[in-house]
N, C-alpha and C. Protein backbone atom coordinates (compact mmCIF):
# COMPACT_ATOMS: atom_id res chain seq x y z
N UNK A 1 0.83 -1.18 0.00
CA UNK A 1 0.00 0.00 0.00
C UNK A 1 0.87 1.25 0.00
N UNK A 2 1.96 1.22 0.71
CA UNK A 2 2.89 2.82 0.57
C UNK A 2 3.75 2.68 -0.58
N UNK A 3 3.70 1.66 -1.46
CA UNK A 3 4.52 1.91 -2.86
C UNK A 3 4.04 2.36 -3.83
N UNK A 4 2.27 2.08 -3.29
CA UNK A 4 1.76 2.03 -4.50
C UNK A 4 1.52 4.10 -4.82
N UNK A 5 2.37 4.53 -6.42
CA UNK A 5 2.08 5.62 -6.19
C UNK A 5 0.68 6.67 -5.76
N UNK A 6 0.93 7.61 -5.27
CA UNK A 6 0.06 8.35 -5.30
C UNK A 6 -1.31 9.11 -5.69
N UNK A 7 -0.21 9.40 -7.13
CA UNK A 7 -0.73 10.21 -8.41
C UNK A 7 -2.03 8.96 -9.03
N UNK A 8 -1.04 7.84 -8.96
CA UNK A 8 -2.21 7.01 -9.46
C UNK A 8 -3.24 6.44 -8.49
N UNK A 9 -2.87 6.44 -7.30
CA UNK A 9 -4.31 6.32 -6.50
C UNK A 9 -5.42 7.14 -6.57
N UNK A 10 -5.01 8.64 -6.45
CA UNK A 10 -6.02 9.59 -6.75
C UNK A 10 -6.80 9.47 -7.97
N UNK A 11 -5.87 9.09 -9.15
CA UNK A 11 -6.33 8.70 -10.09
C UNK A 11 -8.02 8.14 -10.29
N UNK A 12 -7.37 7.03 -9.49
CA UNK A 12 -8.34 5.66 -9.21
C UNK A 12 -9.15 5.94 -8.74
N UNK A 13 -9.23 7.05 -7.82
CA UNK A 13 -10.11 6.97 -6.81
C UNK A 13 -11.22 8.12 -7.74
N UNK A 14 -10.55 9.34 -8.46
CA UNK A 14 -11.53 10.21 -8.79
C UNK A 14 -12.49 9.54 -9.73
N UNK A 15 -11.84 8.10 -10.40
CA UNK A 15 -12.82 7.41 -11.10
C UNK A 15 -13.62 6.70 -10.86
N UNK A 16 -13.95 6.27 -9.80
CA UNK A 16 -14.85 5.29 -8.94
C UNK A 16 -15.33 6.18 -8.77
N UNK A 17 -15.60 7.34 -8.13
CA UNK A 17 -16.03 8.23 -7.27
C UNK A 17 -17.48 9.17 -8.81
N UNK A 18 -17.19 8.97 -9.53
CA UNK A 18 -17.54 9.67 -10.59
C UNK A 18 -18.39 8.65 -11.48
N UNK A 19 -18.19 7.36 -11.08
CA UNK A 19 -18.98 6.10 -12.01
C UNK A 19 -19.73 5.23 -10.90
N UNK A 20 -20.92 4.57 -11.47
CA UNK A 20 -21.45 3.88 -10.15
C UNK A 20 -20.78 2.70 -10.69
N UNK A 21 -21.17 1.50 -9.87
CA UNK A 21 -20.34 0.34 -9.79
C UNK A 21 -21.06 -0.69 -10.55
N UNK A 22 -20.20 -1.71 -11.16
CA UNK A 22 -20.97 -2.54 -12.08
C UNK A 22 -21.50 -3.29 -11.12
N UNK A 23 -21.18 -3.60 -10.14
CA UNK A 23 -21.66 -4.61 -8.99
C UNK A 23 -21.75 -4.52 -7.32
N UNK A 24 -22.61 -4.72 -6.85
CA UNK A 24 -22.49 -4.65 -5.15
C UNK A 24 -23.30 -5.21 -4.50
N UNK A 25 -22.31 -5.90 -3.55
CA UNK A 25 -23.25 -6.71 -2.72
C UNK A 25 -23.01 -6.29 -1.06
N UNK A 26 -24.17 -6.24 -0.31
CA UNK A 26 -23.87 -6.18 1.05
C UNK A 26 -24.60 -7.57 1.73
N UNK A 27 -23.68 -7.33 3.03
CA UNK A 27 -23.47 -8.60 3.52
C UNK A 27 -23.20 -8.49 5.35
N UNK A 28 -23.86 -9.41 6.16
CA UNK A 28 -24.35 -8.74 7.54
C UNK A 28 -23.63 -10.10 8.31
N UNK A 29 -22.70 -9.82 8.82
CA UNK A 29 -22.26 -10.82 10.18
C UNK A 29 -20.67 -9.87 10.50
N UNK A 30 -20.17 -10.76 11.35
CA UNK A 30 -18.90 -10.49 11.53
C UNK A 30 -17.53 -10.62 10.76
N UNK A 31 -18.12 -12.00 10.02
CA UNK A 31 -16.61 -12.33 9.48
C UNK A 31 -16.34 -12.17 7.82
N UNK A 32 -17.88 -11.42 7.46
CA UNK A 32 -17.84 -11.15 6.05
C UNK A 32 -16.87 -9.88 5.73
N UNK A 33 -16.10 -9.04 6.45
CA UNK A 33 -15.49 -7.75 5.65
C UNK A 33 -14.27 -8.48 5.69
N UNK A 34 -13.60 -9.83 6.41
CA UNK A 34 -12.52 -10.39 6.08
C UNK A 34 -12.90 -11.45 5.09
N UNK A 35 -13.54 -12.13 4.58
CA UNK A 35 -13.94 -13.09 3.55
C UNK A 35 -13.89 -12.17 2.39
N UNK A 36 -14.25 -10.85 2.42
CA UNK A 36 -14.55 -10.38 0.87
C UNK A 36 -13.06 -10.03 1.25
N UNK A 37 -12.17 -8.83 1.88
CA UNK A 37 -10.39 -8.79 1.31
C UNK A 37 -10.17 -9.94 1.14
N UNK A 38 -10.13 -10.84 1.92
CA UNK A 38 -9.46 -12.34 1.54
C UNK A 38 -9.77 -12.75 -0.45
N UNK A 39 -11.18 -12.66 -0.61
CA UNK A 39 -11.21 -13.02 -2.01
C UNK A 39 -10.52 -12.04 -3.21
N UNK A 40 -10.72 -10.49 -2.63
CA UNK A 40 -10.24 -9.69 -3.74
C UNK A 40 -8.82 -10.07 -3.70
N UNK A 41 -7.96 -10.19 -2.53
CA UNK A 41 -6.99 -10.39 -2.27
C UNK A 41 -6.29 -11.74 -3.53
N UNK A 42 -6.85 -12.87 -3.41
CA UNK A 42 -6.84 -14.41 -4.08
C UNK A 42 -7.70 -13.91 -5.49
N UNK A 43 -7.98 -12.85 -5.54
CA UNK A 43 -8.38 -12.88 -7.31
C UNK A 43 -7.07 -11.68 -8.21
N UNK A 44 -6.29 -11.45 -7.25
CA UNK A 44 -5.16 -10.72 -7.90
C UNK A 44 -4.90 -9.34 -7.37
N UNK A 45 -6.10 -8.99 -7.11
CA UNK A 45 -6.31 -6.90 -6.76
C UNK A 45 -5.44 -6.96 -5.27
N UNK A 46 -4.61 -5.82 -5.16
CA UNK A 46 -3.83 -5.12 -4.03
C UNK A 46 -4.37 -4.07 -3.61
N UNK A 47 -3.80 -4.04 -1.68
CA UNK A 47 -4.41 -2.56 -1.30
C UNK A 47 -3.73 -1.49 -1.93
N UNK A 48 -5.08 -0.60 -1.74
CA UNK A 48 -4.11 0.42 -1.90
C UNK A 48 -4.42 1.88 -1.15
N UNK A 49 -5.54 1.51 -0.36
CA UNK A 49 -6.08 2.08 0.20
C UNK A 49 -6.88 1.72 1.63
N UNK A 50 -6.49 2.30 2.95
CA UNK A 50 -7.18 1.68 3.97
C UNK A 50 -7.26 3.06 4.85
N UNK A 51 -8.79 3.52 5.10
CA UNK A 51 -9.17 4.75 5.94
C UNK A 51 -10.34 3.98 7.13
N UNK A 52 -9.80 4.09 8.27
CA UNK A 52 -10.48 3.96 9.46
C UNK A 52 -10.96 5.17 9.94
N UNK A 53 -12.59 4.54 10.05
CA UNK A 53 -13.37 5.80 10.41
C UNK A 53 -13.64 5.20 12.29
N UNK A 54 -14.97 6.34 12.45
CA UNK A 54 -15.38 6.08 13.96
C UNK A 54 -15.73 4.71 14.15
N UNK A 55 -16.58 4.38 13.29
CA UNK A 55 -17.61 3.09 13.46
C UNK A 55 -17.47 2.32 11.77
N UNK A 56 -16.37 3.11 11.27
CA UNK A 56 -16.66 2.21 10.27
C UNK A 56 -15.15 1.70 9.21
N UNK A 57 -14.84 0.91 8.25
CA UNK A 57 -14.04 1.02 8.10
C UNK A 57 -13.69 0.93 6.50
N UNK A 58 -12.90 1.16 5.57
CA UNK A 58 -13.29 1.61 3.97
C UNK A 58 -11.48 1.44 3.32
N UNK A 59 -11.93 0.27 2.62
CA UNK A 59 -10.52 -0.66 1.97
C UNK A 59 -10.90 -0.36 0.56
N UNK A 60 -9.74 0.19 -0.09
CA UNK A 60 -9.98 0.45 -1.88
C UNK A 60 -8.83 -0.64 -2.21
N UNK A 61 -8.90 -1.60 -3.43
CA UNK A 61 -8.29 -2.55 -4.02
C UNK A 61 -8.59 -2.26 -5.91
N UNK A 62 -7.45 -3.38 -6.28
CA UNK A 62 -7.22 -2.34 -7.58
C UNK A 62 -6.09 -3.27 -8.06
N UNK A 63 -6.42 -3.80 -9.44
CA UNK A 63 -5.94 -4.75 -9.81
C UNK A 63 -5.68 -4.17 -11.65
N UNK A 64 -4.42 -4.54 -12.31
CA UNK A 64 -4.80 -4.22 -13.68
C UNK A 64 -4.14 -5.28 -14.42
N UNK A 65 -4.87 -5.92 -15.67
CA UNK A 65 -4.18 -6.90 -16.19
C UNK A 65 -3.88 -6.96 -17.51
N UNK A 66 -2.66 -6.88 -18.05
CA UNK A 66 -2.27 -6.88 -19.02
C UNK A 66 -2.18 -7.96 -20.30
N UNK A 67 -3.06 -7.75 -21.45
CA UNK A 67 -2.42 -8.89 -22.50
C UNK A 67 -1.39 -9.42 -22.77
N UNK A 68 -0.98 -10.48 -23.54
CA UNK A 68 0.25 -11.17 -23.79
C UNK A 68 1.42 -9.95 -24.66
N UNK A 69 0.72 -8.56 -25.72
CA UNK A 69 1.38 -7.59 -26.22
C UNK A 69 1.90 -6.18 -24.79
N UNK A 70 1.11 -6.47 -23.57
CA UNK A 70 1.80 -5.43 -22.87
C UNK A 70 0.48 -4.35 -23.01
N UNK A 71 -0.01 -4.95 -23.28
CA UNK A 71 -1.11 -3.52 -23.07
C UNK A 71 -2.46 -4.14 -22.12
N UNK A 72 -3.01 -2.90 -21.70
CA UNK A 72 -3.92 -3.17 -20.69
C UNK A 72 -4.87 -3.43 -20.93
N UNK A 73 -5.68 -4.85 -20.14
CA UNK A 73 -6.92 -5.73 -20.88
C UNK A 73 -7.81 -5.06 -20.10
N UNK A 74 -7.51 -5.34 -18.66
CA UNK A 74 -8.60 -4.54 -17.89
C UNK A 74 -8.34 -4.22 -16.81
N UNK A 75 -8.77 -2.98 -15.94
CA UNK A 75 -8.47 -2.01 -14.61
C UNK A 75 -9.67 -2.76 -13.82
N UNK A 76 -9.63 -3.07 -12.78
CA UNK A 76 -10.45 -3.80 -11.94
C UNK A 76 -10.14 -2.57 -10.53
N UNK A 77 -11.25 -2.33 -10.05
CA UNK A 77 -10.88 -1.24 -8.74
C UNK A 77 -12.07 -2.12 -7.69
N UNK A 78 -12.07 -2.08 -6.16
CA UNK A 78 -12.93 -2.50 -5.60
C UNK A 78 -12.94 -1.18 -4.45
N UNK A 79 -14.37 -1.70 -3.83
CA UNK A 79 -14.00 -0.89 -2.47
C UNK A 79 -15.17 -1.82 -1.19
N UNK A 80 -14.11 -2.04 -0.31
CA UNK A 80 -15.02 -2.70 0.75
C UNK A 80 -15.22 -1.68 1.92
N UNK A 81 -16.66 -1.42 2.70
CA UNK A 81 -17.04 -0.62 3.44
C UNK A 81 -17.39 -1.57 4.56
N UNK A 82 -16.96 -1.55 5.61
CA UNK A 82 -17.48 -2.14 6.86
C UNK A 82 -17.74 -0.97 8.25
N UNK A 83 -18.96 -1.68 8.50
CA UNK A 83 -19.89 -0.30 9.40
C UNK A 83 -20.53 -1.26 10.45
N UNK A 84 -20.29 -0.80 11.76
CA UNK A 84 -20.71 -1.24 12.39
C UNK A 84 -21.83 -1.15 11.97
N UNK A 85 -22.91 -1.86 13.29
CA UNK A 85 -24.34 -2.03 12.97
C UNK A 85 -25.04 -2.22 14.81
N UNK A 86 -25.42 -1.83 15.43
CA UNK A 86 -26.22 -1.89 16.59
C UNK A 86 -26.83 -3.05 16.86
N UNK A 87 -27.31 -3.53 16.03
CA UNK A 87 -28.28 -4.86 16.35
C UNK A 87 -27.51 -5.71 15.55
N UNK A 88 -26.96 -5.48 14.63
CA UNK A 88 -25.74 -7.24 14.68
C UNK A 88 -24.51 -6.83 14.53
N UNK A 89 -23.80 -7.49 13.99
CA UNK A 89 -22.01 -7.35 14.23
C UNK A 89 -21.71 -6.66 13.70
N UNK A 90 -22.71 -6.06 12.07
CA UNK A 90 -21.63 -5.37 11.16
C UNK A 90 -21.92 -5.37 9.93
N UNK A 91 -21.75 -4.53 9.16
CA UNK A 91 -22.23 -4.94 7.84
C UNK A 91 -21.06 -4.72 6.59
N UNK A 92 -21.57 -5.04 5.85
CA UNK A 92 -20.08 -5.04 4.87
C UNK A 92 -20.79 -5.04 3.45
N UNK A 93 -20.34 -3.70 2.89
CA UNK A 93 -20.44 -3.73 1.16
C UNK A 93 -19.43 -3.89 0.63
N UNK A 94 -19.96 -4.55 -0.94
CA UNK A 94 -18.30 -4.50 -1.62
C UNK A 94 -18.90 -3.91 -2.91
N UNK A 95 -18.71 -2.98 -3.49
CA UNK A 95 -18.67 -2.39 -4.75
C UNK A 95 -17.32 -2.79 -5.75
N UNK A 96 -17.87 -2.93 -7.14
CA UNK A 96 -16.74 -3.43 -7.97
C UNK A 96 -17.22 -2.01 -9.37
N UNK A 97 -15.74 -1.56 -9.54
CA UNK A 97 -15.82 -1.11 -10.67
C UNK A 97 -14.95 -1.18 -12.18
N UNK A 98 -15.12 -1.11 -12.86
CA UNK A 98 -14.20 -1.61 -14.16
C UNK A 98 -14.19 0.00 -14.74
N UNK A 99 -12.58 0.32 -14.58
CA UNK A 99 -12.44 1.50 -15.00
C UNK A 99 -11.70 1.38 -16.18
């Protein structure tokens, strides 16, 4: 996460931020905001982003994969949100976007 440059995180981020997501799912227990990093994690995408809030907590991941010529097939960005919750453990979204 601290190698990954800067310039291009912001990047990343002003583009998620500006597109809705091709996909999202939320998801309610305790041990789901480590099951979803664990999978983005095992499907290739790196942190690159981790902001701890009061009650809640917000992981950006970000993966890009290149053809066999060196050029880029596809930008994969995620973002997992975990928020507490009062009446159960917690809840957890994962938004996926293809930038």
């Amino acid at each position: 996460m601290n190698t990954f440059p800067v310039e291009k995180k912001m990047r990343i981020m002003q583009k998620i931020m500006a597109r809705l997501p091709v996909a999202e799912w939320n998801f309610e227990g305790s041990n789901n905001y480590v099951k979803a990093m664990l999978k983005l994690r095992a499907g290739g995408l790196g942190l690159i982003d981790l902001q701890p809030q009061e009650t809640a907590f917000t992981t950006v991941w970000y993966s890009k994969n290149r053809s066999l010529l060196g050029r880029v097939k596809t930008e994969v960005a995620a973002m997992v949100v975990w928020e507490f919750n009062g009446d159960a453990e917690g809840v957890t979204t994962l938004r996926v976007w293809h930038i």
